[in-house]
Each structure stands twice: as C-alpha cells, then as structure tokens.
Protein backbone atom coordinates (compact mmCIF):
# COMPACT_ATOMS: atom_id res chain seq x y z
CA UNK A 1 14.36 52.89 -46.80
CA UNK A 2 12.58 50.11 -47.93
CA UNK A 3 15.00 46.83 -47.83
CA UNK A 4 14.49 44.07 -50.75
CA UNK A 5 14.54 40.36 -50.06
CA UNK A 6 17.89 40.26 -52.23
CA UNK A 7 19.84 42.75 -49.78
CA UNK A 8 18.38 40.76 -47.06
CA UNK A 9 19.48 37.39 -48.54
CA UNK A 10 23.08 38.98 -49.23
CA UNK A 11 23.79 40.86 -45.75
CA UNK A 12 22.94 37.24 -44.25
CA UNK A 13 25.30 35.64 -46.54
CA UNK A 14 27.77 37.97 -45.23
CA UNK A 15 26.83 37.34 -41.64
CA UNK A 16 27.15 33.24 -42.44
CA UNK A 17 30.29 33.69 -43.78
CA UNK A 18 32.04 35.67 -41.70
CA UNK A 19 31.06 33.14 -39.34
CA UNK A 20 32.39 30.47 -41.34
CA UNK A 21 35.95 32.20 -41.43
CA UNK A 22 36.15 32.49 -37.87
CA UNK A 23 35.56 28.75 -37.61
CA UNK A 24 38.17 28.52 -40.15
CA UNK A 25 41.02 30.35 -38.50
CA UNK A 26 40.01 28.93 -35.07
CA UNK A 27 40.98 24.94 -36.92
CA UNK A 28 44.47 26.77 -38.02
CA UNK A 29 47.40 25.45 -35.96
CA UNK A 30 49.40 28.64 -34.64
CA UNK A 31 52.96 27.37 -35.82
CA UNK A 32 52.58 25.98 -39.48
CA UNK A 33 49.09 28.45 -39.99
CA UNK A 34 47.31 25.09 -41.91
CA UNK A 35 44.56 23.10 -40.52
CA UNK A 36 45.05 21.08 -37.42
CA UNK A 37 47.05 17.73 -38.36
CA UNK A 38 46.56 15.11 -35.14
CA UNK A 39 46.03 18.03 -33.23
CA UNK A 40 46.81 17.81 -29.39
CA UNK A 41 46.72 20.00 -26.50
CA UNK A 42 49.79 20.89 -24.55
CA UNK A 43 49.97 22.43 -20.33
CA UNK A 44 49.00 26.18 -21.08
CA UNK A 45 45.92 25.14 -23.14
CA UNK A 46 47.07 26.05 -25.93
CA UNK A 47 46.44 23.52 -29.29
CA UNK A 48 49.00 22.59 -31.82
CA UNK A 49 49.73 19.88 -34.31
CA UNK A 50 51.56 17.13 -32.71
CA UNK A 51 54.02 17.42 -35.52
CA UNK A 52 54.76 20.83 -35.23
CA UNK A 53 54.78 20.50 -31.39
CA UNK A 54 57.62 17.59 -31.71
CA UNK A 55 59.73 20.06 -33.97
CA UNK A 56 59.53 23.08 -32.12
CA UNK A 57 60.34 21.47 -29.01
CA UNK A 58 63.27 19.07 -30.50
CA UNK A 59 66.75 19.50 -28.85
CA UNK A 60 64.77 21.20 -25.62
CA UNK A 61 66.14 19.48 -22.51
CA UNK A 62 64.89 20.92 -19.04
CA UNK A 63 62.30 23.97 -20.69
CA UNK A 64 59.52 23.18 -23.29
CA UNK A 65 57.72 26.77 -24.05
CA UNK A 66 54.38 26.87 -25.70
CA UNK A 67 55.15 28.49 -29.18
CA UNK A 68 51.84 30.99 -28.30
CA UNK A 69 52.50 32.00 -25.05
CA UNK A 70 55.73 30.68 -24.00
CA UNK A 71 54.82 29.42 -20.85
CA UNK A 72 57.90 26.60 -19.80
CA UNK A 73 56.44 23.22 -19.40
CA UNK A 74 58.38 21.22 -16.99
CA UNK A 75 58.17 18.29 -19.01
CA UNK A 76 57.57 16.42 -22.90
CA UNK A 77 53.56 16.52 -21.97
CA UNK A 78 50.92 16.75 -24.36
CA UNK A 79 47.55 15.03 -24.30
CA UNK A 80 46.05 14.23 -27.94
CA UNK A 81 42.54 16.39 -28.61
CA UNK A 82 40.57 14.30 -30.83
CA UNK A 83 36.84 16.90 -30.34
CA UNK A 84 39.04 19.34 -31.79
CA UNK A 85 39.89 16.94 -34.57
CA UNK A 86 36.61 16.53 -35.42
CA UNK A 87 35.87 20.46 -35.18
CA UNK A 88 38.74 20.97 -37.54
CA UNK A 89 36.66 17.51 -40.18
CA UNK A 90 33.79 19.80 -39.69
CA UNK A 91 35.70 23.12 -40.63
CA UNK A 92 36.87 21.57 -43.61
CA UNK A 93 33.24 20.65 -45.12
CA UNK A 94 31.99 23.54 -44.36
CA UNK A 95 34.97 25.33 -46.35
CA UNK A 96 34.25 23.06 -48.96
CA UNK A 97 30.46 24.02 -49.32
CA UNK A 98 30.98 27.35 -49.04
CA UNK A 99 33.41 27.20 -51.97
CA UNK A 100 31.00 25.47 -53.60
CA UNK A 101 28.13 28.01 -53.64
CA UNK A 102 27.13 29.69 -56.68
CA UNK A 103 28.52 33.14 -56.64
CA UNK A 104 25.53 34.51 -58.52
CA UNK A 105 23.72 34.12 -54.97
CA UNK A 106 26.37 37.67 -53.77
CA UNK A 107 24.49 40.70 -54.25
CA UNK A 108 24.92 44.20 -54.63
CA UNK A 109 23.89 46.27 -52.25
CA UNK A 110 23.19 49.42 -54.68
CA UNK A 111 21.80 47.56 -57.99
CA UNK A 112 20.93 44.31 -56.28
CA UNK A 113 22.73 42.78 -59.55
CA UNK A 114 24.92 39.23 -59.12
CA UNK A 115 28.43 40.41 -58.35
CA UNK A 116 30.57 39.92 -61.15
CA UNK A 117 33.47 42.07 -61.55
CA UNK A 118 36.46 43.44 -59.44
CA UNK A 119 37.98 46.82 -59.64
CA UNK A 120 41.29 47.00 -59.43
CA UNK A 121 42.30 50.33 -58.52
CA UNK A 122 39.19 50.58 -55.99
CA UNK A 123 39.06 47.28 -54.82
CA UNK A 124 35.69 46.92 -55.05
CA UNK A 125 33.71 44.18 -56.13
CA UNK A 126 30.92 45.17 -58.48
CA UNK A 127 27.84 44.20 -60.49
CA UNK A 128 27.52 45.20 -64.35
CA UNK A 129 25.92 48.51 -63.20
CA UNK A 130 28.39 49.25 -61.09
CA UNK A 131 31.09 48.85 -64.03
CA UNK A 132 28.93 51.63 -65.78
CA UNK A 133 29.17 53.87 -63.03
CA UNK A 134 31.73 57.12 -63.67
CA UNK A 135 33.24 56.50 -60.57
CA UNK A 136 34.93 53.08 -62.00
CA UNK A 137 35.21 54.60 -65.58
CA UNK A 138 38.91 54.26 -66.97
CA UNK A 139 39.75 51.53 -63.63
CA UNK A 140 41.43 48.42 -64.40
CA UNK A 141 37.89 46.03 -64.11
CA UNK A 142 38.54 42.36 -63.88
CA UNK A 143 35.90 39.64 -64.15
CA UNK A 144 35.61 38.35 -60.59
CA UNK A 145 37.16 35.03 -61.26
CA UNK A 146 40.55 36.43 -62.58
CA UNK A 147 40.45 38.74 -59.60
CA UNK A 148 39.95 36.24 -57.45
CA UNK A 149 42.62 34.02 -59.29
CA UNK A 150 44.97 36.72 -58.85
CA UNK A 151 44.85 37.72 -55.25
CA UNK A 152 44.36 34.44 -54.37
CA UNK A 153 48.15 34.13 -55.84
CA UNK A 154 49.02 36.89 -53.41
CA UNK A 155 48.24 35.66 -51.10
CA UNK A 156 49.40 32.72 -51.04
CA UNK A 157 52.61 34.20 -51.53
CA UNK A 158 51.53 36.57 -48.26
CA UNK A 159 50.85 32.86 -46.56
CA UNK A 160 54.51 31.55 -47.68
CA UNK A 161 56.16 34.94 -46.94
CA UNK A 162 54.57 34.79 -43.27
CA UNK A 163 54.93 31.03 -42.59
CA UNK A 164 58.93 31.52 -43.07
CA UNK A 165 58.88 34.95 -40.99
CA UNK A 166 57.82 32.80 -38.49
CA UNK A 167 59.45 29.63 -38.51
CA UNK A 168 63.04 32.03 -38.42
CA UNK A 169 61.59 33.83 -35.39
CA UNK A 170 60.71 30.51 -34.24
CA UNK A 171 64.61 29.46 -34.75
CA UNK A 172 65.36 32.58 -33.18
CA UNK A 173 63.23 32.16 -30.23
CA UNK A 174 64.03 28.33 -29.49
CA UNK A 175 68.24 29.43 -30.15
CA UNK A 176 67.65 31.83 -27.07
CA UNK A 177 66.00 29.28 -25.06
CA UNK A 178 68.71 27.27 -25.23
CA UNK A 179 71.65 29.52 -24.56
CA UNK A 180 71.27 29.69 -20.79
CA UNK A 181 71.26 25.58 -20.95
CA UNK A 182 74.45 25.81 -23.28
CA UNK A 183 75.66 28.57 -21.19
CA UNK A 184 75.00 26.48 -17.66
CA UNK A 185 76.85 23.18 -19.50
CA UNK A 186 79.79 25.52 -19.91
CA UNK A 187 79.58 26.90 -16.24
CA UNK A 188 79.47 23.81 -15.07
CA UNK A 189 81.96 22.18 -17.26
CA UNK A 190 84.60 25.20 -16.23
CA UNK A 191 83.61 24.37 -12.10
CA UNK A 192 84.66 21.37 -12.56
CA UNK A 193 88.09 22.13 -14.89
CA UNK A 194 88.60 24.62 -12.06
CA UNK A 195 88.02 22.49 -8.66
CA UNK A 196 90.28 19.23 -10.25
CA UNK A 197 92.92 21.69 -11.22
CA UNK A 198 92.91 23.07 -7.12
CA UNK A 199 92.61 19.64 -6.17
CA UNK A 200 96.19 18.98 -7.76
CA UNK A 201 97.28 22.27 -6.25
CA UNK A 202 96.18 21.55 -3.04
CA UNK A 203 98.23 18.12 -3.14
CA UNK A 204 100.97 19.48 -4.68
CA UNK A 205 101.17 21.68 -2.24
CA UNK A 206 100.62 19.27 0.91
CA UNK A 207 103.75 17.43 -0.44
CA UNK A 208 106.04 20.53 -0.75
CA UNK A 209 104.64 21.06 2.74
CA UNK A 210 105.58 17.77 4.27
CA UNK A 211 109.16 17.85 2.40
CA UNK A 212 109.82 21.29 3.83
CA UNK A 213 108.81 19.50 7.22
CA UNK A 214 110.91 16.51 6.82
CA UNK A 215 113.86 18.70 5.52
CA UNK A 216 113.58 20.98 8.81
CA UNK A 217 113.26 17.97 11.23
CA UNK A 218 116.53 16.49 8.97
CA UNK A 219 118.24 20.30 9.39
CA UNK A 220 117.22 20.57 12.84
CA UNK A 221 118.49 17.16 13.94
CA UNK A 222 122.01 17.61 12.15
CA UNK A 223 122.50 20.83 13.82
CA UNK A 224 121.56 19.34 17.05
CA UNK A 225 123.91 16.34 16.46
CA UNK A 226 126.97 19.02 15.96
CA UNK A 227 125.68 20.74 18.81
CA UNK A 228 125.80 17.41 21.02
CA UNK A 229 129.91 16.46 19.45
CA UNK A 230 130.77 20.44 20.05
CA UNK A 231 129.52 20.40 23.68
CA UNK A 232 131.42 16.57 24.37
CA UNK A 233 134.45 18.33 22.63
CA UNK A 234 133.63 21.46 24.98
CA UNK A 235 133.60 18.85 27.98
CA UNK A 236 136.77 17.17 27.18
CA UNK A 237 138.56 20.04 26.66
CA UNK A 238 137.57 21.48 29.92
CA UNK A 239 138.21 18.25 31.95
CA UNK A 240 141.52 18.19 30.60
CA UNK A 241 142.11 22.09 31.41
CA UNK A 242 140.94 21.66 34.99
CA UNK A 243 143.23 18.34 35.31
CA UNK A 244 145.92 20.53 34.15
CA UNK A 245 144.82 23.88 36.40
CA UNK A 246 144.86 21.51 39.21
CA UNK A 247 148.28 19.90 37.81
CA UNK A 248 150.01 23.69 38.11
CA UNK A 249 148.56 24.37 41.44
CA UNK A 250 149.99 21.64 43.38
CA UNK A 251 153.14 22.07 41.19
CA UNK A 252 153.31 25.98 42.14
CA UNK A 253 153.76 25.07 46.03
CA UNK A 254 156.20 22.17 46.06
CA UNK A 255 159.86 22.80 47.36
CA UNK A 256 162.10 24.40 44.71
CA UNK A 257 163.87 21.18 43.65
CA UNK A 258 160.55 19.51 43.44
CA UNK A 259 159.33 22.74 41.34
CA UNK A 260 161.94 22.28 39.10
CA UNK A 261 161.57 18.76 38.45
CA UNK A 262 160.69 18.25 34.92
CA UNK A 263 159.59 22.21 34.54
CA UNK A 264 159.91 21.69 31.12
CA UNK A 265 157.15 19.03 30.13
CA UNK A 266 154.65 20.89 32.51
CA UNK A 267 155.06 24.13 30.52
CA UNK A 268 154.94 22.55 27.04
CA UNK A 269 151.69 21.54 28.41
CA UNK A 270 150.53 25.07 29.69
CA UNK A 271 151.97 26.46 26.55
C-alpha cells in the first residue's frame, strides 16, 4: 500500500513526540510530579528537588530513605546536580515548541485531512471526513480545542488527585519510619525509669540489711552480757554452797557439845 508523504510526515511527528514526552517525564521530580526545581542527587542515585528532599526528610533523625526506593541513608547527604538542571531548561523549551506547533501539521491516517475534531464517546481524534463517517454519526464531536480544553481540566484534576494520594502515603510512610525511633526513645526512657528505681531498691535494701546486722550484733551482745551476770551469779552462788557444804561437814564430826553449839544459825543457813 502505497504510503503518502503526509502519513509519512505525521507517523514521524508521532515518533518526535513521543520522544519529547519521555524527555518530559524523565525532568519530573518523583515526589511533587513537576519539573525539577534545584534538582540534586541523593546516595541511591536517585534525583529529587532539593525542596522536596528537605521536606520529606524533616524530623528524620538516624534514617533518611529515598522517597523512590527507600534505601536508608546514613546521613543528611545530597550533592546538587546542576547537568540535570540544564536537561530539565532544555525539557522545558522543547515543551514549549512543541506546544507551539501548528496543529494543522497532525494528520489523518485514513483521509490524510488536518485533525480537527474529537469524539467523545470514541475517543478518537478525527478529520472532517472522519466526522462524516457512520461510525461517529449521532457521537458527541467536539472541535479539538474544546476537547483538548476539557481533558486537559481532567487531568489536571487527575494530577491534583494523585499529587495528594501521594503526599498522604508519603505521611504515612515517613510516620512508620519514625515509630521504631519513637518506640526506641520510649525503651530507652523506661530502662532508665527502671534501673534508677532498682538502684533505690538496692540501697534501700543494703540499709535494712546493715540495721538487721547492727540490731543482731546489739541482740547478740545483750544476751551475751546476761549470760556473763547469770554465770557470775551461778559462780557466787556455788562458792557460797561449797563454803557452806564444807561448813556442815566439819560441823557433822565435831564432839556432841561442839555439834550443838549454835545448831541453830547453821541450819537457818542450810534451810
């Protein structure tokens, strides 16, 4: 099938601009979706805006994920990317010349007619042959520019709709990062609650010790200082029996007048 200059022209368009999108996308920073803004490059590789980088990572202490991949940097590193700054200059003209391009210079591929019209129920951009066509007969048909004005509204609401979707998994993401810091502050906080409130246990404790010491040394010296008058009581009392024993013995085998000599005061003692 013979191929005219036109379809030629427009699949090359196609090609170019495809081409141009990818560039586009590639100058979009991953967290905020917009072009690069003093864009910088962080451990992982990974480019961001340095603004969005700051954010993401504020309140991070001893972790700093990439928002892409979430591989932990050790440390607040980034190193500013200025080629990709100037990729992201260049993106931006060539956005701005393809904008600018004459839509009359898009094609189509049946009638080789300027596209100029936009079926609604289809989705199909068509040329004013295409409109004719039974297959689009009784379709809502736009002109191409209020089509265009239209889902461009979309999808900008699309853009907003997704930008918050992720900045709350974002929040999400950087809330559950921080819970096992949070969670190690309050580990470490209750250690410490724990090992002062031992500490006074153990010292209370070592005093009730060394009173319970001090009153058993008291106890056992008391006891042994009753012990000591009992036994010198004990003594006495056995001194003074033997003096007496010895007394009654030599009394026991004196004559009988001797004997009887003041019987009386020996058995009062005896007694």
């Amino acid at each position: 099938i013979p191929v005219s200059g036109g379809q030629v022209e427009a699949r090359s368009l196609m090609e170019v601009t495809a081409a141009l999108a990818g560039i586009q996308a590639e100058a979009n920073c991953p967290i905020c979706l917009e072009n690069f803004r003093d864009p910088v490059t962080i451990k992982c590789g990974h480019n961001v805006c340095r603004s969005c980088i700051e954010q993401s990572w504020e309140g991070q202490q001893d972790r700093f994920p990439c928002p892409v991949c979430r591989h932990p940097c050790l440390q607040w590193h980034f190193r500013s990317n200025t080629q990709l700054g100037n990729i992201v200059e260049i993106a931006k003209l060539l956005h701005i010349t393809r904008s600018k391009r004459k839509e009359e210079t898009r094609l189509c591929e049946k009638h080789n007619q300027v596209l100029t019209h936009f079926c609604e129920e289809d989705l199909e951009v068509l040329c004013p042959l295409c409109t004719q066509l039974p297959d689009h007969q009784d379709h809502l048909v736009r002109s191409i520019e209020e089509a265009a004005s239209h889902h461009r509204k979309r999808l900008t609401s699309y853009m907003e709709l997704l930008k918050k979707q992720v900045a709350d998994f974002q929040k999400l993401v950087t809330s559950q990062e921080r819970e096992p810091s949070e969670l190690r502050k309050k580990v470490e906080k209750q250690r410490k609650k724990l090992f002062s409130e031992f500490e006074h246990l153990n010292k209370f404790l070592d005093r009730e010790h060394e009173a319970a010491l001090s009153r058993l040394a008291y106890e056992e010296k008391h006891v042994q200082q009753k012990l000591n008058a009992n036994i010198t009581a004990f003594s006495e009392s056995i001194s003074t029996l033997n003096n007496l024993l010895k007394e009654v013995a030599e009394k026991s085998v004196m004559s009988e007048v001797k004997l009887l000599t003041d019987i009386q005061s020996l058995q009062n003692r005896c007694e």
